[in-house]
PDB file of N, CA and C in Angstrom:
ATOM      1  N   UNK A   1      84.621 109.518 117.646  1.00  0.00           N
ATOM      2  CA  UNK A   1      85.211 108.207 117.456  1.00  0.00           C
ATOM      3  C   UNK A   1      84.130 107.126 117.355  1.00  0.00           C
ATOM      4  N   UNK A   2      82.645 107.400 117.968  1.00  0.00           N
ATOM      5  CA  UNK A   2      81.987 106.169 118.058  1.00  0.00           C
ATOM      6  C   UNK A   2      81.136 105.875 116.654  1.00  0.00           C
ATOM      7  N   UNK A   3      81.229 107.320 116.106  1.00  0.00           N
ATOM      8  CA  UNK A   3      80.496 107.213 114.935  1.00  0.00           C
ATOM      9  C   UNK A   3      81.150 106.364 113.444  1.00  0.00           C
ATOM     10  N   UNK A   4      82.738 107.055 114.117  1.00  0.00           N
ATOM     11  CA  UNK A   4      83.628 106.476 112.799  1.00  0.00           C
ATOM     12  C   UNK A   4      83.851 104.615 113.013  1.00  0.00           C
ATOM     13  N   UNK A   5      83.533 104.558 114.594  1.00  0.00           N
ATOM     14  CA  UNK A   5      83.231 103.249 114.773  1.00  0.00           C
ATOM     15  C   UNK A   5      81.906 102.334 113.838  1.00  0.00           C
ATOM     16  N   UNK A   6      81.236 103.112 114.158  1.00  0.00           N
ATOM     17  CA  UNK A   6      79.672 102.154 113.973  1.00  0.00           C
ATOM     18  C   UNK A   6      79.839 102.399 112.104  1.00  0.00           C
ATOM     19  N   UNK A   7      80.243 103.588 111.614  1.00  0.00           N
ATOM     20  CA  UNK A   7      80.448 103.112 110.108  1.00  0.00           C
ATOM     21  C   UNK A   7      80.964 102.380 109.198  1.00  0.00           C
ATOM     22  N   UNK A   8      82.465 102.217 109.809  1.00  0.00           N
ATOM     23  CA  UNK A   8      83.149 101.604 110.117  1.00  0.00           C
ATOM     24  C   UNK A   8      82.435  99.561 109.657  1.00  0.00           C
ATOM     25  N   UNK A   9      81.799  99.427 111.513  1.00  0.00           N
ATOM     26  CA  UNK A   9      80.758  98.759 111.595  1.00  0.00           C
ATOM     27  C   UNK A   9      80.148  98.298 110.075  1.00  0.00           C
ATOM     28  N   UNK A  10      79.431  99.211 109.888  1.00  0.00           N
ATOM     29  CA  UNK A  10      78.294  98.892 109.166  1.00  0.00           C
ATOM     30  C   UNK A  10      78.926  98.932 107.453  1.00  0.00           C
ATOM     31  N   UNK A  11      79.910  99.342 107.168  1.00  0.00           N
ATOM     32  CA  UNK A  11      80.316  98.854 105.985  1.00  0.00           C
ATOM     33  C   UNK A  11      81.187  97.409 106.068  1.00  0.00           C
ATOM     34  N   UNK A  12      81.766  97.286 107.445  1.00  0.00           N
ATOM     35  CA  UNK A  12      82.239  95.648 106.870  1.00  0.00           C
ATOM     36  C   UNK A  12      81.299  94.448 107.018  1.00  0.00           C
ATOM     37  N   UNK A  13      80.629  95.098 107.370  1.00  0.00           N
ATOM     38  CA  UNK A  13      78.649  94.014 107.439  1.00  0.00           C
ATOM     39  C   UNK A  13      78.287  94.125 106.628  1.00  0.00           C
ATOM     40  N   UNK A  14      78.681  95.151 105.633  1.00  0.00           N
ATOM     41  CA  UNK A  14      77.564  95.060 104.417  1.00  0.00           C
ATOM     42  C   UNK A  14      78.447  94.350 103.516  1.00  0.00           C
ATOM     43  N   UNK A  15      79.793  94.490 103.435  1.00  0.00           N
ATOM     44  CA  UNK A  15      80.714  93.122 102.660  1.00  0.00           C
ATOM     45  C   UNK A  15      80.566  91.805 103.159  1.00  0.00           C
ATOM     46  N   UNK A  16      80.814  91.958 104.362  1.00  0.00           N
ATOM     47  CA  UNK A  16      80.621  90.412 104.695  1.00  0.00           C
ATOM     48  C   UNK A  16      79.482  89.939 104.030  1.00  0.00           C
ATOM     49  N   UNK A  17      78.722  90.851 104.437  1.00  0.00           N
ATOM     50  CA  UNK A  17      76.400  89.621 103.671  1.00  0.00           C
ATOM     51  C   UNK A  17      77.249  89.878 101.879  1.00  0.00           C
ATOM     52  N   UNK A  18      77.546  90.970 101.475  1.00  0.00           N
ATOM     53  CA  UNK A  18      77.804  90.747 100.218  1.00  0.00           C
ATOM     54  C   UNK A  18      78.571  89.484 100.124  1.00  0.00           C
ATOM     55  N   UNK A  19      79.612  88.636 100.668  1.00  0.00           N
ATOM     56  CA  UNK A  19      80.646  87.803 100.275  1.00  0.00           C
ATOM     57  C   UNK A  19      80.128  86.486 100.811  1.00  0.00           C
ATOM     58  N   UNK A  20      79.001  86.473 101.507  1.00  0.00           N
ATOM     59  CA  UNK A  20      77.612  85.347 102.104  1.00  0.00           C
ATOM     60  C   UNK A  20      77.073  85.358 100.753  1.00  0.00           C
ATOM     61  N   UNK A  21      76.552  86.524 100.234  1.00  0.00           N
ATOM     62  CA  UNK A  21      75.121  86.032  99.358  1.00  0.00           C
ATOM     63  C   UNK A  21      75.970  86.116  97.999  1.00  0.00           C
ATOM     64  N   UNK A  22      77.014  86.861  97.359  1.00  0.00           N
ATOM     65  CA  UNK A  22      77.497  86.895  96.046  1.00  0.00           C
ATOM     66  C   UNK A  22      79.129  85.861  96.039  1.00  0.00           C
ATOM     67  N   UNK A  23      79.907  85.396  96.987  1.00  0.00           N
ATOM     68  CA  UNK A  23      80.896  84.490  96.637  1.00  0.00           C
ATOM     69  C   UNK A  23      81.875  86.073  96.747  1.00  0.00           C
ATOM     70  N   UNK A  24      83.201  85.714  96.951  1.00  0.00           N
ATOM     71  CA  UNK A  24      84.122  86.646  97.108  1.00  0.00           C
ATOM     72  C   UNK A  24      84.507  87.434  95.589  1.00  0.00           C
ATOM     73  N   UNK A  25      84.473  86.654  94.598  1.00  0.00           N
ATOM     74  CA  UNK A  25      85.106  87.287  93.452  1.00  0.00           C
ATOM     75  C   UNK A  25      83.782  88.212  92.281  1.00  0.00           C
ATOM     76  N   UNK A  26      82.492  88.206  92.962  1.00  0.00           N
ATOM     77  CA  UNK A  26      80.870  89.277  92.411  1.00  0.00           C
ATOM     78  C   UNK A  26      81.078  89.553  93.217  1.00  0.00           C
ATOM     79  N   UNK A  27      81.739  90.113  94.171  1.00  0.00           N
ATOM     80  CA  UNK A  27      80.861  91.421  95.562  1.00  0.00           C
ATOM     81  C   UNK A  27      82.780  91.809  95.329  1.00  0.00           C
ATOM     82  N   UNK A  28      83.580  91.851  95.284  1.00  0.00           N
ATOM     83  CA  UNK A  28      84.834  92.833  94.731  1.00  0.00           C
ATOM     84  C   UNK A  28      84.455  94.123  93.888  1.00  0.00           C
ATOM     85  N   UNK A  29      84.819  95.292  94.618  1.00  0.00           N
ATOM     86  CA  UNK A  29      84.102  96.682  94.508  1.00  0.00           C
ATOM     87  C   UNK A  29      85.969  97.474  94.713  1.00  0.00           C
ATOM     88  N   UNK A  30      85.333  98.624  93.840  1.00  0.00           N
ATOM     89  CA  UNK A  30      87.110  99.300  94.591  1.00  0.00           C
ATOM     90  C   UNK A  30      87.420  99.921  93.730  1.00  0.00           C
ATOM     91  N   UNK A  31      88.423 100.408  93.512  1.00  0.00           N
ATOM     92  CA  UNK A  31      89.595 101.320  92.142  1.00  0.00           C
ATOM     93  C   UNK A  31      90.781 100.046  91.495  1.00  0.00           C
ATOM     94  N   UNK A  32      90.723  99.117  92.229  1.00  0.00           N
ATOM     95  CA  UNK A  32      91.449  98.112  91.112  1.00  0.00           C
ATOM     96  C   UNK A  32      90.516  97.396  90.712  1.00  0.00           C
ATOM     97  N   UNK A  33      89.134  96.911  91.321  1.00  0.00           N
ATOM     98  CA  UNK A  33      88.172  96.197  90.190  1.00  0.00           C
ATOM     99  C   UNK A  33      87.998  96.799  89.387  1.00  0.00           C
ATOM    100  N   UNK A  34      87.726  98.343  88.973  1.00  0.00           N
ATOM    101  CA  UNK A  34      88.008  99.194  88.094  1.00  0.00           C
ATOM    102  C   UNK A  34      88.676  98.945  87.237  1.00  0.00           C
ATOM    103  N   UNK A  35      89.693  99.365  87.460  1.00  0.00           N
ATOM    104  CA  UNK A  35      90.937  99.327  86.590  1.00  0.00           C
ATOM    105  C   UNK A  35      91.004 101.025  86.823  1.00  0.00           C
ATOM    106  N   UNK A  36      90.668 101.493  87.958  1.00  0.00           N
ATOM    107  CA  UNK A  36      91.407 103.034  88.161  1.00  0.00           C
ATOM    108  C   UNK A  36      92.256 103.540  88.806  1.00  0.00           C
ATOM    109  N   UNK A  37      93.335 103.181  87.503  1.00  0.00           N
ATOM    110  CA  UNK A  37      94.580 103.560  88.163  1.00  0.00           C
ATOM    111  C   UNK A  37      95.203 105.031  88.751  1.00  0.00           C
ATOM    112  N   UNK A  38      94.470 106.168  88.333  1.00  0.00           N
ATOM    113  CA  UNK A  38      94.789 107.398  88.934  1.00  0.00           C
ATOM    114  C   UNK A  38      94.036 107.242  90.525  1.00  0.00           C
ATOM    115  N   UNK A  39      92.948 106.605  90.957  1.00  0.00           N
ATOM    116  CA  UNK A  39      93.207 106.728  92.398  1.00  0.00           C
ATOM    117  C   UNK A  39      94.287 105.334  92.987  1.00  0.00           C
ATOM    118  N   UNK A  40      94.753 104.480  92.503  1.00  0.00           N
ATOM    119  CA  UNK A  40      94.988 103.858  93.346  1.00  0.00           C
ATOM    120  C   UNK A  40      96.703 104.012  93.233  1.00  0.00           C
ATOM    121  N   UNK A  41      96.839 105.014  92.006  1.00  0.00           N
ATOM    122  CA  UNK A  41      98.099 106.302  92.440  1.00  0.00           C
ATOM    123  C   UNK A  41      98.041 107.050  93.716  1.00  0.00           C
ATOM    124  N   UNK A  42      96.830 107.918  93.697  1.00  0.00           N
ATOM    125  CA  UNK A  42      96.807 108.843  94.740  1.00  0.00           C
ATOM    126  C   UNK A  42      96.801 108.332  96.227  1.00  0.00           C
ATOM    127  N   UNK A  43      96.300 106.547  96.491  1.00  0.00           N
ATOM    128  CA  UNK A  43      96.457 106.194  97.364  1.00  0.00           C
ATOM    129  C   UNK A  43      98.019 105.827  97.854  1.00  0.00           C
ATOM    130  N   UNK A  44      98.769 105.041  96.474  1.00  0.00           N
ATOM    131  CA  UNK A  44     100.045 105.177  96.858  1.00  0.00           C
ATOM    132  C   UNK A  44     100.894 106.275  97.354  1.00  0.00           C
ATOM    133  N   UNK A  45     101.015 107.544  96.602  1.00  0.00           N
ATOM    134  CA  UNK A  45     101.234 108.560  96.983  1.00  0.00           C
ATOM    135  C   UNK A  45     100.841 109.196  98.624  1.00  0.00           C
ATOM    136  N   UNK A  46      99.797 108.543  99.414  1.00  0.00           N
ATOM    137  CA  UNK A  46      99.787 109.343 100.506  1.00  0.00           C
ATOM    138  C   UNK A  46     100.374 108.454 101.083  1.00  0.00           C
ATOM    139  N   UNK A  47     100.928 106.990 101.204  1.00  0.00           N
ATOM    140  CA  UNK A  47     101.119 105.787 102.390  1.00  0.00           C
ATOM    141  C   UNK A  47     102.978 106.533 102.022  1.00  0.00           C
ATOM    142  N   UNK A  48     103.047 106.076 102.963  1.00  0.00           N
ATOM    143  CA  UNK A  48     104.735 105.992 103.839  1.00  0.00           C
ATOM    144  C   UNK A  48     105.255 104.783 103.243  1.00  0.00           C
ATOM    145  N   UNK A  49     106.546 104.256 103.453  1.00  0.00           N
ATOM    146  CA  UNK A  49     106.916 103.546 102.396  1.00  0.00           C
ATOM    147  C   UNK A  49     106.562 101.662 102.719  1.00  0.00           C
ATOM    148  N   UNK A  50     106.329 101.511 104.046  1.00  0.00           N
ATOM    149  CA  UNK A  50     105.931 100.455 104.586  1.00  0.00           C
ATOM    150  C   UNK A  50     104.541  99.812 104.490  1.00  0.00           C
ATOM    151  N   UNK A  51     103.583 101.055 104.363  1.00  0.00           N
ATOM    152  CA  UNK A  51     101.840 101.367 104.072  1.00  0.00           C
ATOM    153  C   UNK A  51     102.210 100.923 102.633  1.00  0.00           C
ATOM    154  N   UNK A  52     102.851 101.536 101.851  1.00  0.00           N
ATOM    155  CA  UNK A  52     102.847 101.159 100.473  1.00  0.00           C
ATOM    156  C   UNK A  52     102.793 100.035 100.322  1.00  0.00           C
ATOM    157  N   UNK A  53     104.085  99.591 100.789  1.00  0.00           N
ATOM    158  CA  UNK A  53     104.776  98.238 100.402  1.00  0.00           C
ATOM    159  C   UNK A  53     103.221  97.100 100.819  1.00  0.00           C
ATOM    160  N   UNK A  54     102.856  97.210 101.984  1.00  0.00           N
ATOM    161  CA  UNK A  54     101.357  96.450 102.276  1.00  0.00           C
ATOM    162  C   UNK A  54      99.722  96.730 100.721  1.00  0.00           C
ATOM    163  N   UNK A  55     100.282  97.571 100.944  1.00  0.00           N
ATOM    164  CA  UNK A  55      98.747  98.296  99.993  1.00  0.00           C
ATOM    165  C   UNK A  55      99.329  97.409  98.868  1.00  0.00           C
ATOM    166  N   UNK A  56     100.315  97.651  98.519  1.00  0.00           N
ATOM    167  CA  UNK A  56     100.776  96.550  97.372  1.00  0.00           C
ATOM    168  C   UNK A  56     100.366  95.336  96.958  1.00  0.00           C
ATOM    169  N   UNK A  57     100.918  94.925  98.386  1.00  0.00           N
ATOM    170  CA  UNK A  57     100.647  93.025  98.111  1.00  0.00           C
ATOM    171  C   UNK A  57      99.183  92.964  97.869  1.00  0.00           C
ATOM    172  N   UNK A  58      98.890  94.020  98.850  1.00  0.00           N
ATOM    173  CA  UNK A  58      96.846  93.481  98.379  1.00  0.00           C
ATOM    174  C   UNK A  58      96.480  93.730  97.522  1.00  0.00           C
ATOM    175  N   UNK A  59      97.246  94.643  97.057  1.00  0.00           N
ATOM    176  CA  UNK A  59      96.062  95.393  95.656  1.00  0.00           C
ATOM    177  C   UNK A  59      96.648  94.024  94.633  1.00  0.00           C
ATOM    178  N   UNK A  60      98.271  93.928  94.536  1.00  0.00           N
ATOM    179  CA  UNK A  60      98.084  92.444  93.728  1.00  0.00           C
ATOM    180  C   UNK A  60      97.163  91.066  94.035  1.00  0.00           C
ATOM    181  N   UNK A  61      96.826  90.913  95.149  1.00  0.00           N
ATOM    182  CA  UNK A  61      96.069  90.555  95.311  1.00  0.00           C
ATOM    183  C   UNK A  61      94.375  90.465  94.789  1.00  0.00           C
ATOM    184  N   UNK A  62      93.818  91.859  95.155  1.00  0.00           N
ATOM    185  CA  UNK A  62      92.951  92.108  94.053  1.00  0.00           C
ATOM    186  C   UNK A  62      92.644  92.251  93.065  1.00  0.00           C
ATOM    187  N   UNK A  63      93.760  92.600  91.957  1.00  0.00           N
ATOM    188  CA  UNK A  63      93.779  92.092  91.000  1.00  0.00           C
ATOM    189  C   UNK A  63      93.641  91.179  90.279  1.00  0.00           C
ATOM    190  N   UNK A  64      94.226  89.822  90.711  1.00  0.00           N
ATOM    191  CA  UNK A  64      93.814  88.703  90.293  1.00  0.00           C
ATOM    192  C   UNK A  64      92.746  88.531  90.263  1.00  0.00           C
ATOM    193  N   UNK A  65      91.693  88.664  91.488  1.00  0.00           N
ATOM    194  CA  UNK A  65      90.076  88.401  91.780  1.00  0.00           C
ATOM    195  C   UNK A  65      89.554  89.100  90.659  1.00  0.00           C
ATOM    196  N   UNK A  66      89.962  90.516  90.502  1.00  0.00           N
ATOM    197  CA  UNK A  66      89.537  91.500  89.532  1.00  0.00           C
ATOM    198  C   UNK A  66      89.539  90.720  87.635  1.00  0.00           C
ATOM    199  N   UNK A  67      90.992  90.156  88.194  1.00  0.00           N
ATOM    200  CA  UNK A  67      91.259  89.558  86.221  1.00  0.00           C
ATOM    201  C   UNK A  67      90.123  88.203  86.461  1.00  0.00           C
ATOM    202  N   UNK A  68      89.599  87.791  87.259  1.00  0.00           N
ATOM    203  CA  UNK A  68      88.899  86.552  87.495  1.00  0.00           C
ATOM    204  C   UNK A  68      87.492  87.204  87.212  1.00  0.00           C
ATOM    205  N   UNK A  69      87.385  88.134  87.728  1.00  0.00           N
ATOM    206  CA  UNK A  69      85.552  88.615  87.812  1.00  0.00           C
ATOM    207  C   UNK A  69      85.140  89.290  86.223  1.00  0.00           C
ATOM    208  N   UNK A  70      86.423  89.856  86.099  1.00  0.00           N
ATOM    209  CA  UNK A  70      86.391  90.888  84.513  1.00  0.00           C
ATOM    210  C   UNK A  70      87.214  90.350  83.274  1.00  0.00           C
ATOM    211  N   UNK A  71      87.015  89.128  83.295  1.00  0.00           N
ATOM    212  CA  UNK A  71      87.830  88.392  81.958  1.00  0.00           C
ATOM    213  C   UNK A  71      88.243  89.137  80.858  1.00  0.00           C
ATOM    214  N   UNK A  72      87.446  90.180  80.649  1.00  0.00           N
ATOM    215  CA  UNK A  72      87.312  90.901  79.135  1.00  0.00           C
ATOM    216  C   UNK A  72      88.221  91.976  79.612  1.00  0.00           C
ATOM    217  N   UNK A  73      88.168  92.440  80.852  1.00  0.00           N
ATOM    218  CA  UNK A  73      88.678  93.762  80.715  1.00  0.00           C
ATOM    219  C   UNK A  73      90.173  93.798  80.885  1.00  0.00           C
ATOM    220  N   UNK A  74      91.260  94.765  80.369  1.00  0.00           N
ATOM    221  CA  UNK A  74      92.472  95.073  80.265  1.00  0.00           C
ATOM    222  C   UNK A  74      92.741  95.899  81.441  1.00  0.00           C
ATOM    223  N   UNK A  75      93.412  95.046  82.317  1.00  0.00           N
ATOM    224  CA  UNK A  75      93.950  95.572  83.475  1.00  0.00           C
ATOM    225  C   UNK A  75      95.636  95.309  83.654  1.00  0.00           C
ATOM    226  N   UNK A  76      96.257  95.676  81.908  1.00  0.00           N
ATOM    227  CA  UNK A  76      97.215  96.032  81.635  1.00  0.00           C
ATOM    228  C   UNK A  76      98.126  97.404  82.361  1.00  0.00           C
ATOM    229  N   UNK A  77      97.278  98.543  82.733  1.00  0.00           N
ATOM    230  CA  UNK A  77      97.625 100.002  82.999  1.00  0.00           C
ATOM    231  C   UNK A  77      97.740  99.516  85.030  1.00  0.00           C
ATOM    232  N   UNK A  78      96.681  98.662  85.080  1.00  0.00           N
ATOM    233  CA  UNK A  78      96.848  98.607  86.642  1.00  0.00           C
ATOM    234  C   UNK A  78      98.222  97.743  87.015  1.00  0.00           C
ATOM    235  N   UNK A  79      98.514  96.812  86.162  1.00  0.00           N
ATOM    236  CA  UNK A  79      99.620  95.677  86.395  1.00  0.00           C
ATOM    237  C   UNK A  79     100.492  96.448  86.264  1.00  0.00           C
ATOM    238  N   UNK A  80     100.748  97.686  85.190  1.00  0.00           N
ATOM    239  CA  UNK A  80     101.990  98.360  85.362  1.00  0.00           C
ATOM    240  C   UNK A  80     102.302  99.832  86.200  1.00  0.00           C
ATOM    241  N   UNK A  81     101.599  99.810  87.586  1.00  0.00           N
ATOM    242  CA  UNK A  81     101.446 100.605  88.375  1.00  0.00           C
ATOM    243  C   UNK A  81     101.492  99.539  89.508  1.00  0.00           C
ATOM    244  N   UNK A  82     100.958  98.339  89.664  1.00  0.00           N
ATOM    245  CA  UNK A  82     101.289  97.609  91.231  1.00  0.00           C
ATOM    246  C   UNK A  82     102.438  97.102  90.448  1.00  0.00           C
ATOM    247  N   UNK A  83     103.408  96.457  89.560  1.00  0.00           N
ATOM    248  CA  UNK A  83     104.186  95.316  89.355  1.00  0.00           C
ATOM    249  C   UNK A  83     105.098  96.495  88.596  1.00  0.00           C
ATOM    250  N   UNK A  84     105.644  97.300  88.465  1.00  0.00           N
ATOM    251  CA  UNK A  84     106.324  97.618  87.917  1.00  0.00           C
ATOM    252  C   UNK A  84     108.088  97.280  87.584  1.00  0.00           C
ATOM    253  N   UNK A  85     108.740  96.999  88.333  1.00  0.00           N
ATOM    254  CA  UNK A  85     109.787  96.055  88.478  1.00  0.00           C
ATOM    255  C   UNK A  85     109.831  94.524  87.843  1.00  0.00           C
ATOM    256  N   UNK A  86     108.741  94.163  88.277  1.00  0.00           N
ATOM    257  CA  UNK A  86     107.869  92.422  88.191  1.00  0.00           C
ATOM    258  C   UNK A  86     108.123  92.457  85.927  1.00  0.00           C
ATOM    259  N   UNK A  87     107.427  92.950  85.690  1.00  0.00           N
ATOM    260  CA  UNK A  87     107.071  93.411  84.479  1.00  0.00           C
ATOM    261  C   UNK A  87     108.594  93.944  84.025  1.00  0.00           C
ATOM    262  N   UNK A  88     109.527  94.357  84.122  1.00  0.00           N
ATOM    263  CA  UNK A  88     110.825  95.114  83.480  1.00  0.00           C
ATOM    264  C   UNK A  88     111.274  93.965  83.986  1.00  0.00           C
ATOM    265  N   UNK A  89     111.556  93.012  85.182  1.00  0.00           N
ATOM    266  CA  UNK A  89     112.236  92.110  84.840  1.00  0.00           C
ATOM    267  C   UNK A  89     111.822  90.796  83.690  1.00  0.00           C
ATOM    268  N   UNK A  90     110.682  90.348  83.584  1.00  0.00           N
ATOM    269  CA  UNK A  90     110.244  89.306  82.385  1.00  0.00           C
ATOM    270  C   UNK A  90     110.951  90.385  81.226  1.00  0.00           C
ATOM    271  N   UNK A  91     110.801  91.227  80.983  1.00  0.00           N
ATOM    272  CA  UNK A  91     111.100  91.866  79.506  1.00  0.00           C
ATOM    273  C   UNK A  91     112.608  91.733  79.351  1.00  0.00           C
ATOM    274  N   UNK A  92     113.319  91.920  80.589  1.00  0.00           N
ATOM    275  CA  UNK A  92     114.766  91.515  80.448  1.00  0.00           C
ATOM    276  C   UNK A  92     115.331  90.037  80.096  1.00  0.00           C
ATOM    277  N   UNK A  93     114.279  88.914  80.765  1.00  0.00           N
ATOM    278  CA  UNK A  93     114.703  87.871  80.150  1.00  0.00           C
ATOM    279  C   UNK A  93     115.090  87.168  78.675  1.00  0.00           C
TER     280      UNK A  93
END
């Protein structure tokens, strides 16, 4: 346990100095700054339906930062894997 502690540790120290020295939206790292949507399937797939529902809001969350940091890139495939409902209702309007 003390080890998974101190790693633990030492990776949210190394975001934090990242989000000190680069601003929050250059130090955003992950499978939705990506745009890789087969893991951030496989992450949905293991959470319970409450874990989901959380992993959700954030990952929409990160996304935005993501459409902010990666102007160019099409994070069309990720919007229709967190928003799926969101997205079928505008098309119904």
């Amino acid at each position: 346990m003390q080890q998974a502690n101190e790693e633990l540790y030492r990776l949210a120290k190394g975001n934090l100095e990242n989000i000190h020295a680069q601003g929050c939206i250059n130090s955003l790292t992950g499978p939705v700054e990506r745009g890789d949507k087969n893991t951030v399937q496989k992450h949905m797939d293991a959470l319970d339906a409450d874990m989901k529902n959380a992993y959700l809001e954030n990952a929409k969350q990160l996304l935005e930062i993501a459409e902010q940091k990666n102007p160019d890139r099409d994070y069309a495939a990720m919007r229709e894997i967190l928003m799926p409902t969101e997205i079928g209702e505008q098309c119904e309007k």
